[in-house]
Protein backbone atom coordinates (compact mmCIF):
# COMPACT_ATOMS: atom_id res chain seq x y z
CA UNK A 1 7.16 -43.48 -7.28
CA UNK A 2 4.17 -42.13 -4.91
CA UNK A 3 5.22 -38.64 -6.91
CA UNK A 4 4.60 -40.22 -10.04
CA UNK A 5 1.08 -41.37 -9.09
CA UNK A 6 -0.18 -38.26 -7.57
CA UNK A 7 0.58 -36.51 -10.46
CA UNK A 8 -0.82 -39.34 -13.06
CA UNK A 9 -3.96 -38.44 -11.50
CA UNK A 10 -4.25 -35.33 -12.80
CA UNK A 11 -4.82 -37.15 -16.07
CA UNK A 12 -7.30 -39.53 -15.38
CA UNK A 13 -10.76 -39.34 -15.94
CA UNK A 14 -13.49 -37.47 -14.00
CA UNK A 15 -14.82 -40.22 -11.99
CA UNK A 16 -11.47 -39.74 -10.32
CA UNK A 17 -11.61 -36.63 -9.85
CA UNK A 18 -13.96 -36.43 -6.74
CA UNK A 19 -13.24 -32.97 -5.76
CA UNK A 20 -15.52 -30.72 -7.96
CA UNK A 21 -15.36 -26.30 -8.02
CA UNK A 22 -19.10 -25.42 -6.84
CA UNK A 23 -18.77 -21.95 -8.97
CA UNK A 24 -17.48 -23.49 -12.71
CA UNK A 25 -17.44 -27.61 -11.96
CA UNK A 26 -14.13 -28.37 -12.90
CA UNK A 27 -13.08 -31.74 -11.32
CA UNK A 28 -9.60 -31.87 -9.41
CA UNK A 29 -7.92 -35.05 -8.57
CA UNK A 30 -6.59 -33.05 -4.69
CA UNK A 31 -8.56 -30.87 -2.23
CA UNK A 32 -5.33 -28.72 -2.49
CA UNK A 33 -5.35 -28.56 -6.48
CA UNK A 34 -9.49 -27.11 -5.86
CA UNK A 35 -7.95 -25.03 -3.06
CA UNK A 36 -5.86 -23.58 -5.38
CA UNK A 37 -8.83 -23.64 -8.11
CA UNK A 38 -10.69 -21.52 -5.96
CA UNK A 39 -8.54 -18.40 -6.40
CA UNK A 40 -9.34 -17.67 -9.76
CA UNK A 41 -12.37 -17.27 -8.60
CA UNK A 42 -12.02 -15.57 -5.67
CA UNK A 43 -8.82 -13.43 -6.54
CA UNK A 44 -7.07 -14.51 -3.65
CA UNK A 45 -3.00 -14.48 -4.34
CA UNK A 46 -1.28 -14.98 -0.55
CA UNK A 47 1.85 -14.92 -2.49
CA UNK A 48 4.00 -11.81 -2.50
CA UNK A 49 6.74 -11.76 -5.05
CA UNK A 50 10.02 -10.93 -2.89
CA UNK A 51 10.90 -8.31 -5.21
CA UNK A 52 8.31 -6.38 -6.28
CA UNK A 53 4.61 -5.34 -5.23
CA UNK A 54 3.04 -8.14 -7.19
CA UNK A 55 1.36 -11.26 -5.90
CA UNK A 56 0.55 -14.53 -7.21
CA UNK A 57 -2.55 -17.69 -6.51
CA UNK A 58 0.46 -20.41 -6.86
CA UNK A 59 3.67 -20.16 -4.90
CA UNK A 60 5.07 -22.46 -8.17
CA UNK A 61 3.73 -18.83 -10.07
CA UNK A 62 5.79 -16.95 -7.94
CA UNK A 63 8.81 -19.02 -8.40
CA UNK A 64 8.61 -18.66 -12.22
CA UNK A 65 7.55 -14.86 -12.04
CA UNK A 66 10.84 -13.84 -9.96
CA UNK A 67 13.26 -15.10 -12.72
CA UNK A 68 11.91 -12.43 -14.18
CA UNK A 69 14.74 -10.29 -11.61
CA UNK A 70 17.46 -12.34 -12.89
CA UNK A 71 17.81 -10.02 -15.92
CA UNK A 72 18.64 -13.00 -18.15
CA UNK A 73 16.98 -14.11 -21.45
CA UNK A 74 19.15 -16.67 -22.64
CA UNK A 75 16.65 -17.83 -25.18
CA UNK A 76 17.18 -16.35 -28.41
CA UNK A 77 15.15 -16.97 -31.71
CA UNK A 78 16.88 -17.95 -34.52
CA UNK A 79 14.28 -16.24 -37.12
CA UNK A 80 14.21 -12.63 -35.53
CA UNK A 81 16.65 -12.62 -32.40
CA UNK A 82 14.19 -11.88 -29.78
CA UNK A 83 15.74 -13.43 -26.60
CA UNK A 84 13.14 -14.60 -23.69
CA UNK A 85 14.22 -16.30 -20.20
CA UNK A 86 11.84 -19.02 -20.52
CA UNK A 87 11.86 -21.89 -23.30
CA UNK A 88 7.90 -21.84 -22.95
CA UNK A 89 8.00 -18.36 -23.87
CA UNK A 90 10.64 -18.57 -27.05
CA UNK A 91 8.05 -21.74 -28.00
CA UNK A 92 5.37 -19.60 -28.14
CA UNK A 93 7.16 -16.58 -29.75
CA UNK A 94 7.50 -19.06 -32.79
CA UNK A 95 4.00 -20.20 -32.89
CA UNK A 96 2.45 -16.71 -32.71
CA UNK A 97 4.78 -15.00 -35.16
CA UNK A 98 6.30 -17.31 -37.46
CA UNK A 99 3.98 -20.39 -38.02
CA UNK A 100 0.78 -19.84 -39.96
CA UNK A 101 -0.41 -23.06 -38.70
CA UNK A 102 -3.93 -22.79 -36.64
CA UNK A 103 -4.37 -26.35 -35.49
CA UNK A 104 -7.17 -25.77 -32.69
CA UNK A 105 -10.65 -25.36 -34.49
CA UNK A 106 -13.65 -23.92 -32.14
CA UNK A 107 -16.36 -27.19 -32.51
CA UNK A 108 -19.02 -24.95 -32.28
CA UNK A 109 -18.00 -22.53 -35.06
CA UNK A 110 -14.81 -23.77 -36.82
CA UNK A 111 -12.33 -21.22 -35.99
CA UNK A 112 -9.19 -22.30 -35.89
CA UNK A 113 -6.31 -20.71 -33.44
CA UNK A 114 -2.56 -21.14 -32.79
CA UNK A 115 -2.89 -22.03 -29.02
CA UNK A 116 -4.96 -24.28 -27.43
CA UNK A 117 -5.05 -21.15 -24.64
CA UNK A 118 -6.77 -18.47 -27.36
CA UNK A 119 -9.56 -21.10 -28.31
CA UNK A 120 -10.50 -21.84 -24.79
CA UNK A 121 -10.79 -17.70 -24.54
CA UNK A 122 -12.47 -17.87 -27.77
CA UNK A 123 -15.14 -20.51 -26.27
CA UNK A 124 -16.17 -18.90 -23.05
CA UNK A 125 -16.39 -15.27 -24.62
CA UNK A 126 -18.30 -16.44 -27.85
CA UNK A 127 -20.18 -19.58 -26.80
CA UNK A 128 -20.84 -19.84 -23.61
CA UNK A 129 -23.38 -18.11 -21.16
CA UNK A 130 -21.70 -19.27 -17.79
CA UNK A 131 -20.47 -16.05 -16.01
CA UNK A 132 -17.89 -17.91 -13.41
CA UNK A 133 -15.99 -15.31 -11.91
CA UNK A 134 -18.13 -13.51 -9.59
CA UNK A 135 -17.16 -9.92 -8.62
CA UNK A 136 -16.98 -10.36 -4.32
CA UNK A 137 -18.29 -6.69 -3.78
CA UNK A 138 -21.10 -5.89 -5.69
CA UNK A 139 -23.18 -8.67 -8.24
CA UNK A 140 -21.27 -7.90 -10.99
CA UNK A 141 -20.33 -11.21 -13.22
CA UNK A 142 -17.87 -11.99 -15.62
CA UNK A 143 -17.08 -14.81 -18.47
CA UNK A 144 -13.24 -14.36 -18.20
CA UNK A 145 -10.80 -14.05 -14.81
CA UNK A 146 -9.26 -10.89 -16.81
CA UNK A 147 -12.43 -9.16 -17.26
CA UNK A 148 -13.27 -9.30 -13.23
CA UNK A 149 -9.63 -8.44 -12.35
CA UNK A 150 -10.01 -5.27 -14.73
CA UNK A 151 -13.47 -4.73 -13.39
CA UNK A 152 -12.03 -4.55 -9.47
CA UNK A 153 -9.07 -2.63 -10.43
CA UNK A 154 -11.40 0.07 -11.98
CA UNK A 155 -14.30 -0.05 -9.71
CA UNK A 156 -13.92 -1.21 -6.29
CA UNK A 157 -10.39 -1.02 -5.51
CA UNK A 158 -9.39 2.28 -3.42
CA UNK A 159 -7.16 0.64 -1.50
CA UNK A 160 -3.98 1.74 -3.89
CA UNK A 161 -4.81 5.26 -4.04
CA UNK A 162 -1.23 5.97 -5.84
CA UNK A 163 -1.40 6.01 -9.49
CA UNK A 164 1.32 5.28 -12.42
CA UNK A 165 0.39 8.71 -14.86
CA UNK A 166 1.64 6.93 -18.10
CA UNK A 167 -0.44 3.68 -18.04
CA UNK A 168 -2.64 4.16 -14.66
CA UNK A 169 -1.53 1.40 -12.90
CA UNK A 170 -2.66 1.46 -8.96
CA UNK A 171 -0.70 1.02 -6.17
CA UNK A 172 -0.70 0.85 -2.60
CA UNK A 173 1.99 2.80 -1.36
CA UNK A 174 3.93 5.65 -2.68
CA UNK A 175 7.08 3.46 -2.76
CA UNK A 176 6.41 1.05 -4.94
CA UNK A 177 4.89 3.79 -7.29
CA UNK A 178 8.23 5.36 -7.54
CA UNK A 179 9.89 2.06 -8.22
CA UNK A 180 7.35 0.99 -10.46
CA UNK A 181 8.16 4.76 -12.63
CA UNK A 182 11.71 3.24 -12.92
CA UNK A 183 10.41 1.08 -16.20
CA UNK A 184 9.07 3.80 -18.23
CA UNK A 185 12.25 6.16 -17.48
CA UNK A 186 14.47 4.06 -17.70
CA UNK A 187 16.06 4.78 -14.49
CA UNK A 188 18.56 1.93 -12.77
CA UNK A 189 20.08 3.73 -9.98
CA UNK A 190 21.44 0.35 -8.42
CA UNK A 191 24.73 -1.27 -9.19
CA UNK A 192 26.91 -4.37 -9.23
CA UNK A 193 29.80 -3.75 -7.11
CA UNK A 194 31.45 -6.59 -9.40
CA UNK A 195 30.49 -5.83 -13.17
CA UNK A 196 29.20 -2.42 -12.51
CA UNK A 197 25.71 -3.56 -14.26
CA UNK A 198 23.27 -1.20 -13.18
CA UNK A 199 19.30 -2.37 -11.98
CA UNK A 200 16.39 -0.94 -11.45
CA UNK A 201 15.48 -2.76 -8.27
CA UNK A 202 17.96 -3.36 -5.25
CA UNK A 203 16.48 -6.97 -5.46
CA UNK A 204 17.38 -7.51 -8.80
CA UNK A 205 21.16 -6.86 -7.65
CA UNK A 206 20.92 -9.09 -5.33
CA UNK A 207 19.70 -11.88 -7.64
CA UNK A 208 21.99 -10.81 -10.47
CA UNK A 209 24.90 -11.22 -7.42
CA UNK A 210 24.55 -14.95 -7.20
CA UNK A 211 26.61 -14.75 -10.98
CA UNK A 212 29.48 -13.84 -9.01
CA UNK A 213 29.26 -15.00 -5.92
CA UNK A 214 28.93 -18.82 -4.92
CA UNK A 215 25.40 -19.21 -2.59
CA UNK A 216 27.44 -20.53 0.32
CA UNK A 217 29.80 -17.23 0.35
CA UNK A 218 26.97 -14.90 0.07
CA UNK A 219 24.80 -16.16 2.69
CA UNK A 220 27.73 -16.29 5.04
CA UNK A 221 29.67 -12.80 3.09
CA UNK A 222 26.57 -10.71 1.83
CA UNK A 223 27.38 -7.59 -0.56
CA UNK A 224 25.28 -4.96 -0.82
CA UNK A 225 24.19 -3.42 -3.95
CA UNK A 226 25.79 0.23 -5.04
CA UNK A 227 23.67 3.03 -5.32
CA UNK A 228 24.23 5.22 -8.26
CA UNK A 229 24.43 8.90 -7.63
C-alpha cells in the first residue's frame, strides 16, 4: 500500500510536487526522482551496463538496456514479422509504420504526430526559446538532451581517443573498440557449450546460459563460454 501512494504521487498536481529542477522547472513529487532529473541535464550516467561500454542516468535504464544481451525478440508483428524483445517496442513498431493515425496536434501550430514523444520534440525545437541543457565545458546551450550529447561527443570529449572507422563512434579503450567492430563484421567468436549458438560478447553467453542452466546450478556450477577459433 505505501508503494501504491508514492507512486500515485507522481500523478498529482504541481502543488504536490514541491521539489522543482532550477535549470528547466519541472516539478517532482521525490528529491530522488529530481536527483535523477538532474542528469539529463548534467549528463551524469553512474551506471555501467555489465556487458558492454555503455552507461545509463537510471539503474531501472540499465536493467531494460541489458536484455538487450539476451539475444531474444520474442515479439513478432503480425503485419510484417519484425520481432522486438520488448512489447513497448513491437507497440510502437505498429504505430510508426502501420497506423496513419496522428492523434497528438502541436497547440501552437496544429501539427499532428503519432507519439506523444515526437510532439514534445516538435515543441521545444519549433516553439520554444528555453535552451535547458547546458554544455558543462564551454557556454554552449542546447534545446534538446541529444543535441548537447552530440555536441560533447564532437567537441569536448578526448577522453575516448579510439575511434569506430565505419560510423565514428568514440571509445575509451582499445578493447571495447574491437568488441564494438564485432557488429558491423559480423564476427561472434563466442559459443554455447550447450546449443553451439555463437555471440558476439562473452557476456551475452553468459546471459544466453541461464536458457540451459537453472540460476541455482550456475551460480554454484558456472560454465564458461567457448571461444571459436
Amino acid at each position: 500500500m505505501e508503494f501504491l501512494k508514492k507512486h500515485m504521487r507522481k500523478h498529482e498536481s504541481g502543488k504536490d510536487k514541491p521539489f522543482i529542477c532550477n535549470m528547466c522547472g519541472r516539478r517532482c513529487a521525490f528529491a530522488t526522482s529530481l536527483e535523477e532529473h538532474m542528469r539529463s541535464h548534467t549528463g551524469e550516467r553512474p551506471y555501467p551496463c555489465r556487458f558492454c561500454d555503455k552507461a545509463f542516468a537510471q539503474s531501472s535504464t540499465r536493467y531494460t538496456h541489458e536484455k538487450v544481451h539476451f539475444d531474444l525478440a520474442p515479439h513478432v508483428c503480425s503485419q510484417c514479422g519484425v520481432s522486438f524483445k520488448w512489447a513497448g517496442l513491437l507497440r510502437r513498431h505498429i504505430i510508426l509504420k502501420h497506423t496513419d493515425q496522428r492523434p497528438f496536434t502541436c497547440s501552437e501550430c496544429g501539427k499532428p504526430f503519432k507519439l506523444p514523444a515526437m510532439l514534445r520534440i516538435h515543441v521545444r525545437q519549433v516553439h520554444s526559446d528555453e535552451y535547458a541543457y547546458l554544455c558543462p565545458d564551454c557556454p554552449a546551450q542546447f534545446k534538446l538532451q541529444s543535441g548537447l550529447k552530440k555536441h560533447q561527443r564532437t567537441v569536448h570529449d578526448r577522453s575516448k581517443p579510439h575511434q569506430c572507422s565505419v560510423c565514428d563512434r568514440l571509445f575509451s579503450q582499445a578493447a571495447n573498440l574491437r568488441t564494438h567492430m564485432r557488429t558491423h563484421t559480423g564476427e561472434r567468436p563466442f559459443q554455447c557449450p550447450v546449443c553451439g549458438r555463437t555471440f558476439s560478447h562473452s557476456g551475452t553467453v553468459k546471459s544466453h546460459m541461464r536458457c540451459h542452466i537453472d540460476k541455482s546450478l550456475l551460480s554454484s556450477s558456472p560454465v564458461s563460454a567457448v571461444v571459436v577459433e
